[in-house]
N, C-alpha and C. Protein backbone atom coordinates (compact mmCIF):
# COMPACT_ATOMS: atom_id res chain seq x y z
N UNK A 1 121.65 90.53 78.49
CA UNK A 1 120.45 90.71 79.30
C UNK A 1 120.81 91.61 80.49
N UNK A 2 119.91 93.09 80.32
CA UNK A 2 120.51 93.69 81.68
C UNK A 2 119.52 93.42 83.19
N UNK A 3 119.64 93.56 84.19
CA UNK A 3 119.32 93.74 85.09
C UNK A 3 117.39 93.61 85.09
N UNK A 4 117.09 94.18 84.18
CA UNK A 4 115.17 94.69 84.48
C UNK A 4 114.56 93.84 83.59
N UNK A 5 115.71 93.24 82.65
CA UNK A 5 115.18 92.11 81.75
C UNK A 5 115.17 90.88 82.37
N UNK A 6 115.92 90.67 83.51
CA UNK A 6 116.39 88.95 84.21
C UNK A 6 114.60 89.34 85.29
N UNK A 7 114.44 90.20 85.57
CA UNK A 7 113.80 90.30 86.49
C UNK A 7 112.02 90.58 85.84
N UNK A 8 112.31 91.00 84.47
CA UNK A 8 111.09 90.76 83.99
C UNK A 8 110.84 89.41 82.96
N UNK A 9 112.04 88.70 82.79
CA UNK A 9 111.83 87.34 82.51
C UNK A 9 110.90 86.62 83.42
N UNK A 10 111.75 86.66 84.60
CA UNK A 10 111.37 85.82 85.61
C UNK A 10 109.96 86.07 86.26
N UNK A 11 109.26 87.26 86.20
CA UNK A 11 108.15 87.48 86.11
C UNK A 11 107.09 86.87 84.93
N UNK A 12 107.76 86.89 84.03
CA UNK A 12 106.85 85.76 82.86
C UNK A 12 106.73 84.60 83.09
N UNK A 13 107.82 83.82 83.39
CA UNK A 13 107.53 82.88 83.78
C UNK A 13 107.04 82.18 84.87
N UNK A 14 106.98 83.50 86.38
CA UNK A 14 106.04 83.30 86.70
C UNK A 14 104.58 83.24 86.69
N UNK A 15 104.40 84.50 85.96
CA UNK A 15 102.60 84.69 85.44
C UNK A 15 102.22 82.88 84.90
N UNK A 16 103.33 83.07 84.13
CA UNK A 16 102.99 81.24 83.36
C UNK A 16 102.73 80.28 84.56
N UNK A 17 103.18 80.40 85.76
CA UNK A 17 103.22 79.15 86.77
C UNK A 17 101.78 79.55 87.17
N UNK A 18 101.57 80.80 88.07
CA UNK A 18 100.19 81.21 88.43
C UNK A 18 100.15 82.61 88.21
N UNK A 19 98.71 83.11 88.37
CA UNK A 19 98.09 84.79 87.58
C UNK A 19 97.82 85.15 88.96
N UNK A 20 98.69 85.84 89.79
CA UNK A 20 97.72 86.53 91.40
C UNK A 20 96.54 87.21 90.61
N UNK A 21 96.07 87.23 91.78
CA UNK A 21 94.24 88.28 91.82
C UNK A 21 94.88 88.75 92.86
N UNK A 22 94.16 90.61 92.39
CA UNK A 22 94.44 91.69 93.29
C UNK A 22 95.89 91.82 93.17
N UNK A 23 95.65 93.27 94.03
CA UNK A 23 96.87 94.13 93.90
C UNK A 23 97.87 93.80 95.14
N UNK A 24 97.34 92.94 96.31
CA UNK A 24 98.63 93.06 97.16
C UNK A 24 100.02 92.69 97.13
N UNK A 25 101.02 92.67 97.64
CA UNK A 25 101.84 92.49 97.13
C UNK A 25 102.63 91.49 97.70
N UNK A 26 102.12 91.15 98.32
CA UNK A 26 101.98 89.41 99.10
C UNK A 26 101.72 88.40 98.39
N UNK A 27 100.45 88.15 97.80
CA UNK A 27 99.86 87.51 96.50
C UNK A 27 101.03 87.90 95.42
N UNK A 28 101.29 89.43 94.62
CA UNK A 28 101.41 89.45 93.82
C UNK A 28 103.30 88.66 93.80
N UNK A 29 104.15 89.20 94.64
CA UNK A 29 105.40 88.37 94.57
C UNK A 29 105.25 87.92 95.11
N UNK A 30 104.32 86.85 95.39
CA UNK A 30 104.93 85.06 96.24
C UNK A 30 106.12 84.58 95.81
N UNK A 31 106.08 83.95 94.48
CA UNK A 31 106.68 82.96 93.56
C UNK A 31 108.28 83.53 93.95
N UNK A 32 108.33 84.94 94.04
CA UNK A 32 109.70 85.52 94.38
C UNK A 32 110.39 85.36 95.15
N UNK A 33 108.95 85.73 96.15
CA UNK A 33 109.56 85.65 97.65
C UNK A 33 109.87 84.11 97.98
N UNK A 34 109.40 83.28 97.91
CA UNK A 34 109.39 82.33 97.99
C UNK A 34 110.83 81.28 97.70
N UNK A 35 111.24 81.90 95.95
CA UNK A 35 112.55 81.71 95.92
C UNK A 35 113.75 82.49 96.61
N UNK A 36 113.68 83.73 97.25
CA UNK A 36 114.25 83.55 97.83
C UNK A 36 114.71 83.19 99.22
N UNK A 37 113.38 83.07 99.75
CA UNK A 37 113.63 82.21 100.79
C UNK A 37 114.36 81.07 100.40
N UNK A 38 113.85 79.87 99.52
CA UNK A 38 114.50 78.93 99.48
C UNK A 38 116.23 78.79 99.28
N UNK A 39 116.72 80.02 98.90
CA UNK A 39 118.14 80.04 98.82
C UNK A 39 118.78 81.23 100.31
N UNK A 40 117.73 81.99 100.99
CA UNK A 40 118.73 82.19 101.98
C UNK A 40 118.58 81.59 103.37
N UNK A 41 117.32 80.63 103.43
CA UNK A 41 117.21 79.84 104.14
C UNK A 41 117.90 78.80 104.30
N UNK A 42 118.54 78.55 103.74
CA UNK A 42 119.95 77.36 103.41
C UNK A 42 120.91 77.44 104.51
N UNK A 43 121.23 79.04 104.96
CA UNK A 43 122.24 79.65 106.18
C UNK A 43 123.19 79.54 105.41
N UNK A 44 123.46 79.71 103.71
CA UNK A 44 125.09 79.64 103.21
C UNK A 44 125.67 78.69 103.53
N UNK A 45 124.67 77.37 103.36
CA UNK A 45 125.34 76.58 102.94
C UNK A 45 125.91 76.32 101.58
N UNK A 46 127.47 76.00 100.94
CA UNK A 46 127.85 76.22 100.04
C UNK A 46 127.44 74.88 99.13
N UNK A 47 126.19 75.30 98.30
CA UNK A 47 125.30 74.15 97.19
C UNK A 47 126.14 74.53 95.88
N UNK A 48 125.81 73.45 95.07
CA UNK A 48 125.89 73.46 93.61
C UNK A 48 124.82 73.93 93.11
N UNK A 49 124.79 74.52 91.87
CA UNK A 49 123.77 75.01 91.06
C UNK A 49 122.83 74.52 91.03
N UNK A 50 122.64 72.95 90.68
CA UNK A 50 121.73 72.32 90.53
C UNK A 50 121.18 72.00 92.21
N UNK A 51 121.46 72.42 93.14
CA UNK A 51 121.07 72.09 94.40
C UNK A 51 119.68 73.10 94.46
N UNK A 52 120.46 74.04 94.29
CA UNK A 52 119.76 75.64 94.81
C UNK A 52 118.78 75.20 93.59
N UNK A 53 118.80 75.22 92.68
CA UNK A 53 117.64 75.07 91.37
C UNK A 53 116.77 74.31 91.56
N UNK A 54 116.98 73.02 92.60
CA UNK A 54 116.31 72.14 93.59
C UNK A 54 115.73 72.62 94.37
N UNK A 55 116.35 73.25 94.83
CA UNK A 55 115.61 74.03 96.38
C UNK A 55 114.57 74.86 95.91
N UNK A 56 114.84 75.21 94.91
CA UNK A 56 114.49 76.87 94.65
C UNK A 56 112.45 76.21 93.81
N UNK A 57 113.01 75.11 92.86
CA UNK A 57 111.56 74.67 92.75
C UNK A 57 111.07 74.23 93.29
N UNK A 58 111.51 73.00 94.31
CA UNK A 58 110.48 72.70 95.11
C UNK A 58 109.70 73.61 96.06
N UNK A 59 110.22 74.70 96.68
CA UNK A 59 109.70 75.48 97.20
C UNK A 59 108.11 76.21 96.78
N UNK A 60 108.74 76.48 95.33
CA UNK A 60 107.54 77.37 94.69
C UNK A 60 106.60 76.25 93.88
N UNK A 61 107.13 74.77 94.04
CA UNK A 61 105.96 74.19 93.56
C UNK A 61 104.94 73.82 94.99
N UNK A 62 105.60 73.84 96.25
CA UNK A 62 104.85 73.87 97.53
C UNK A 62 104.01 75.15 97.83
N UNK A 63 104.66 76.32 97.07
CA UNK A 63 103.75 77.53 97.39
C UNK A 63 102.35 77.33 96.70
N UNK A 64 102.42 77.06 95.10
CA UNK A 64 101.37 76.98 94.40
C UNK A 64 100.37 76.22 95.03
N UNK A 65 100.26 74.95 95.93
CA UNK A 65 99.54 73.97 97.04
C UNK A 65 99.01 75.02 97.86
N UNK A 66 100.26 75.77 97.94
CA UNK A 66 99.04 76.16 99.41
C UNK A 66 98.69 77.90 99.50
N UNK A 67 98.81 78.27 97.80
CA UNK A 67 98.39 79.64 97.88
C UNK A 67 96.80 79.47 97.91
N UNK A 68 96.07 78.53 97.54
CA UNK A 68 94.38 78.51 97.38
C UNK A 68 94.10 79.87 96.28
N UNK A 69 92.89 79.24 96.10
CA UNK A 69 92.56 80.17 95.15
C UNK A 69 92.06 81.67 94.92
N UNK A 70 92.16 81.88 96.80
CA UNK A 70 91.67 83.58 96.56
C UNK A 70 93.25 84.30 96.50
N UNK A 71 94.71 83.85 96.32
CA UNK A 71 95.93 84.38 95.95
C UNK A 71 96.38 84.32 94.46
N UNK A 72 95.82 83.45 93.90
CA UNK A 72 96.31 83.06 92.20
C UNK A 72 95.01 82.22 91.67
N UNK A 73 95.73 82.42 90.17
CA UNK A 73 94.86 81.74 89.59
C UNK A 73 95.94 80.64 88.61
N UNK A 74 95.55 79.21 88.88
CA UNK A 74 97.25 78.77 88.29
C UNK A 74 96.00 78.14 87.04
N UNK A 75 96.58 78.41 85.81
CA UNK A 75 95.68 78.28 84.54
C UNK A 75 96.20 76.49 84.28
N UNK A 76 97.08 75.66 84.88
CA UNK A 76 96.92 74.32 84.14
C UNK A 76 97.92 73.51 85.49
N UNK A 77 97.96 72.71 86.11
CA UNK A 77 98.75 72.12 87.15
C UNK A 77 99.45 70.77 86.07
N UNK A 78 99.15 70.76 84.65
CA UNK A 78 100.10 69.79 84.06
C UNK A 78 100.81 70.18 83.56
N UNK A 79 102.20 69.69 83.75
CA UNK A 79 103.45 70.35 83.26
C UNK A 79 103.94 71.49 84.26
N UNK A 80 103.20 71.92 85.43
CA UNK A 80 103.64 72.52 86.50
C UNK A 80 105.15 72.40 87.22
N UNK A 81 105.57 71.03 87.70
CA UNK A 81 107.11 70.96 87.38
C UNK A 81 107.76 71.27 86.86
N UNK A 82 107.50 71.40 85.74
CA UNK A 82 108.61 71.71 84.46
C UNK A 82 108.62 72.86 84.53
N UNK A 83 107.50 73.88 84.56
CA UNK A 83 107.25 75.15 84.62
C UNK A 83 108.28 76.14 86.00
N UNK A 84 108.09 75.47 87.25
CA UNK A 84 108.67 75.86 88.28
C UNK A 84 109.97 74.74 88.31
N UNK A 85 110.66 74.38 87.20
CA UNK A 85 112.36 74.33 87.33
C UNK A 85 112.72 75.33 86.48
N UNK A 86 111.69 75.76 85.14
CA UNK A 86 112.53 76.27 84.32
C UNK A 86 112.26 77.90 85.70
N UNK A 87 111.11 78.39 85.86
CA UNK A 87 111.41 79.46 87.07
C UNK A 87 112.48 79.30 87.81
N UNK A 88 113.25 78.34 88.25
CA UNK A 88 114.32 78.08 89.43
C UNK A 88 115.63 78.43 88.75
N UNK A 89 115.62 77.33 87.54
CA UNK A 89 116.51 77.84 86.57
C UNK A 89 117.41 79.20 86.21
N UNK A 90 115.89 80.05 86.21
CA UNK A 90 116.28 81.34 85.48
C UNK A 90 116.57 82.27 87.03
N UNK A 91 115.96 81.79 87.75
CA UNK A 91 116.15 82.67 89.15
C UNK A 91 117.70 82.24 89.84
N UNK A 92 118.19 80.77 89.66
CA UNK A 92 119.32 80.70 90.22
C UNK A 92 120.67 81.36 89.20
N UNK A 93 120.43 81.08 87.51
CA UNK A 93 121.11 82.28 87.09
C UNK A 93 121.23 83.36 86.76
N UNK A 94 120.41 83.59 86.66
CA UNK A 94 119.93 85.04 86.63
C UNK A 94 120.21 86.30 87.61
N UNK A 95 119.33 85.81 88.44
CA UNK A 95 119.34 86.63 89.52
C UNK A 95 120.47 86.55 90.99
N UNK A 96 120.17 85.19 91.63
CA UNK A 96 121.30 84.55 92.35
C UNK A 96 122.86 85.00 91.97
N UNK A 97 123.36 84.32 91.07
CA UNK A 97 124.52 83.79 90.10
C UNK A 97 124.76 85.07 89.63
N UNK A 98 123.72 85.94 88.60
CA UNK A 98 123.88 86.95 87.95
C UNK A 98 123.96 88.08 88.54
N UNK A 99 122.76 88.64 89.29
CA UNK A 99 122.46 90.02 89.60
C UNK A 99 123.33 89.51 91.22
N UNK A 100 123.64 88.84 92.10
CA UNK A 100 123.84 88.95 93.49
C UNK A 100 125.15 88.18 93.40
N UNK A 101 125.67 87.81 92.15
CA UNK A 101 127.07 87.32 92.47
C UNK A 101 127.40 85.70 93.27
N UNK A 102 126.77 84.95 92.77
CA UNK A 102 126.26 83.64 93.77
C UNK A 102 126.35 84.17 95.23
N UNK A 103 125.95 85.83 95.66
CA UNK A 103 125.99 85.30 96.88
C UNK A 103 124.94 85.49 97.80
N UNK A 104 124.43 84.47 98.89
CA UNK A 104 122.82 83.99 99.23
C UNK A 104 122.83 85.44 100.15
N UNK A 105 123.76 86.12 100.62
CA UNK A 105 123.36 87.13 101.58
C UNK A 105 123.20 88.39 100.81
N UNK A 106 123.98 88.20 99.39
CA UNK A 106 123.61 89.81 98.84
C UNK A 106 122.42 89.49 98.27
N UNK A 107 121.61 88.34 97.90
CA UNK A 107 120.82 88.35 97.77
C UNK A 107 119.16 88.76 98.59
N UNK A 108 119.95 88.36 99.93
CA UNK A 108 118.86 88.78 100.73
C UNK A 108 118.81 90.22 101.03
N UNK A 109 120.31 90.81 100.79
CA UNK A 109 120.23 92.57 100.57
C UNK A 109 119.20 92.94 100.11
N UNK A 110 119.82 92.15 98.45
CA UNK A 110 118.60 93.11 97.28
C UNK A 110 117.20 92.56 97.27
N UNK A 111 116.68 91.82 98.56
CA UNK A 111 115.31 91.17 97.78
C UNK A 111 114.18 92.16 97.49
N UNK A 112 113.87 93.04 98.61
CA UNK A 112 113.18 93.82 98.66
C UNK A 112 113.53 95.07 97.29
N UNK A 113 114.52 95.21 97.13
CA UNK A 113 114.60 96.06 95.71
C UNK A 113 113.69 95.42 94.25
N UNK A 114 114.39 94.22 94.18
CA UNK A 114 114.15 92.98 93.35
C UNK A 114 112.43 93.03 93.06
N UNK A 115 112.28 92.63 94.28
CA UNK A 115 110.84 92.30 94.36
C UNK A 115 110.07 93.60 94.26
N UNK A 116 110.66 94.63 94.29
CA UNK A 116 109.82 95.71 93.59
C UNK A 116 109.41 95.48 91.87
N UNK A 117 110.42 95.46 91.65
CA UNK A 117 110.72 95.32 90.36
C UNK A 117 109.80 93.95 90.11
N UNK A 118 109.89 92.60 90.61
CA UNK A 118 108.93 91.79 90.19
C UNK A 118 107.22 92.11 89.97
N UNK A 119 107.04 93.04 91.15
CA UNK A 119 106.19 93.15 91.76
C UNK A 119 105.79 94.20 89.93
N UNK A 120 106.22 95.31 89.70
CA UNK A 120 105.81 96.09 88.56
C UNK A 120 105.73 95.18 87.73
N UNK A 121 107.02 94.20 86.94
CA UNK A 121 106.48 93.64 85.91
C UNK A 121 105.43 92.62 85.65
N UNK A 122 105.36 91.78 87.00
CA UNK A 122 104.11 90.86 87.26
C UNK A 122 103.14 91.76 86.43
N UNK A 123 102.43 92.90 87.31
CA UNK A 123 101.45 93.65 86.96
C UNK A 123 101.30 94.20 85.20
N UNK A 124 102.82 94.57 84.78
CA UNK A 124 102.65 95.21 83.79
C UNK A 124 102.38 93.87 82.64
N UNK A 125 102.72 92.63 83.05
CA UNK A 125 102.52 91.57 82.44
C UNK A 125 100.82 90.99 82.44
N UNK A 126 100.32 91.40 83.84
CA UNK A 126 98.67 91.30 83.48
C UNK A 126 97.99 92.12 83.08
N UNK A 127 98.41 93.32 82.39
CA UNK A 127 97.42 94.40 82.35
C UNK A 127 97.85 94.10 80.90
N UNK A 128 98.84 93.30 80.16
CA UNK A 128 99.12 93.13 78.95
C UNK A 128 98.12 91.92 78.69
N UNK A 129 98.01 90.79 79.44
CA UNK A 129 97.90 89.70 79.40
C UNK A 129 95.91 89.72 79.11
N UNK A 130 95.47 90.36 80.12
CA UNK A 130 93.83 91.41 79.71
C UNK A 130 93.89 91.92 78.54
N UNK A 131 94.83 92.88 78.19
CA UNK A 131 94.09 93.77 77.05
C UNK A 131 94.01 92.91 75.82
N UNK A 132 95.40 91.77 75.58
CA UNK A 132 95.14 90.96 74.48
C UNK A 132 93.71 90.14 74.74
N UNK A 133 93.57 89.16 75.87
CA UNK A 133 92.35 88.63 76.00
C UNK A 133 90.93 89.95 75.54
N UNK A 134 90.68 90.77 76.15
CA UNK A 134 89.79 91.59 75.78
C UNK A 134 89.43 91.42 73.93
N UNK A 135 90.91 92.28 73.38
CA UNK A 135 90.70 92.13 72.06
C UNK A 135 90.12 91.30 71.31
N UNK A 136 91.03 89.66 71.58
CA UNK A 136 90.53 88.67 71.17
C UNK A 136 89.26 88.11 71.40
N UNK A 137 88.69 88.69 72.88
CA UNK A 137 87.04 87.96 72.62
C UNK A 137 86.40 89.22 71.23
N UNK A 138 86.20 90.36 71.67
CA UNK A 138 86.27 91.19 70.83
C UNK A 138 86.29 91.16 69.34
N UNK A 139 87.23 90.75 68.64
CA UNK A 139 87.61 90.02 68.03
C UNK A 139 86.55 88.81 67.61
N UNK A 140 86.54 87.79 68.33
CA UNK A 140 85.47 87.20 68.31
C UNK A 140 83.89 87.35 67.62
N UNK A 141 83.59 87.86 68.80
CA UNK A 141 82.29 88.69 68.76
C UNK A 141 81.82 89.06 67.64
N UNK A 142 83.18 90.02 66.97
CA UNK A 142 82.67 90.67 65.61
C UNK A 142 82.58 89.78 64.23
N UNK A 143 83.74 88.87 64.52
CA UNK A 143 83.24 87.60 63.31
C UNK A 143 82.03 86.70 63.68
N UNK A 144 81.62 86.42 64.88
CA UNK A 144 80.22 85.77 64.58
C UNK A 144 79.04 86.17 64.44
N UNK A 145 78.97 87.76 64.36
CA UNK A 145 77.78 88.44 63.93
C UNK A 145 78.21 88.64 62.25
């Protein structure tokens, strides 16, 4: 897995947690930003994996509370836990562990790079995520006439 794949994983599985509305880019990488706050807000303190994977979901299951609904659209709040560990998961190895070398300050180097990159595939993931919906009503339509 190189580099644009950890980072467009982790964008899937965010779309899966919640769908931003609109283009800003505040809304659109929360879930990102969010994790990494939760790991460089720590001040390097030296955690175990499973700490930071702790940190890292609870955070973004507190964001989803209090993004309201003109920032996302979260399509099911059951199974939402599960959803934002396996996000923590993939963000503490992945990205953390993987792309920054477990370390919480090169991480805060690259966030703003990172989060570009979230920020495109989020998008390129809803403009995918529409055109199938489109089809399929579409689709629809033409078998019940």
């Amino acid at each position: 897995m190189d580099v644009s794949d950890r980072i467009c994983h982790l964008a899937e599985l965010g779309f899966d947690i919640a769908q931003p509305k609109g283009y800003k880019p505040y809304a659109v990488e929360r879930l990102f930003r969010e994790a990494v706050k939760a790991v460089t807000e720590l001040r390097g303190m030296p955690l175990s994996k499973q700490d930071y994977m702790a940190a890292v979901s609870g955070r973004i299951q507190k964001a989803i509370e209090r993004m309201g609904n003109d920032q996302a659209f979260v399509p099911e709040r059951i199974g939402l836990d599960e959803k934002a560990d396996r996000f923590a998961q993939h963000f503490v190895e992945e990205i953390l562990n993987g792309i920054c070398e477990g370390r919480p300050g090169r991480l805060k180097k690259l966030a703003n790079n990172l989060a570009d990159g979230y920020y495109s595939a989020t998008l390129n993931i809803r403009r995918r995520y529409w055109a199938n919906k489109n089809n399929e009503n579409l689709k629809n339509r033409e078998e019940s006439v």
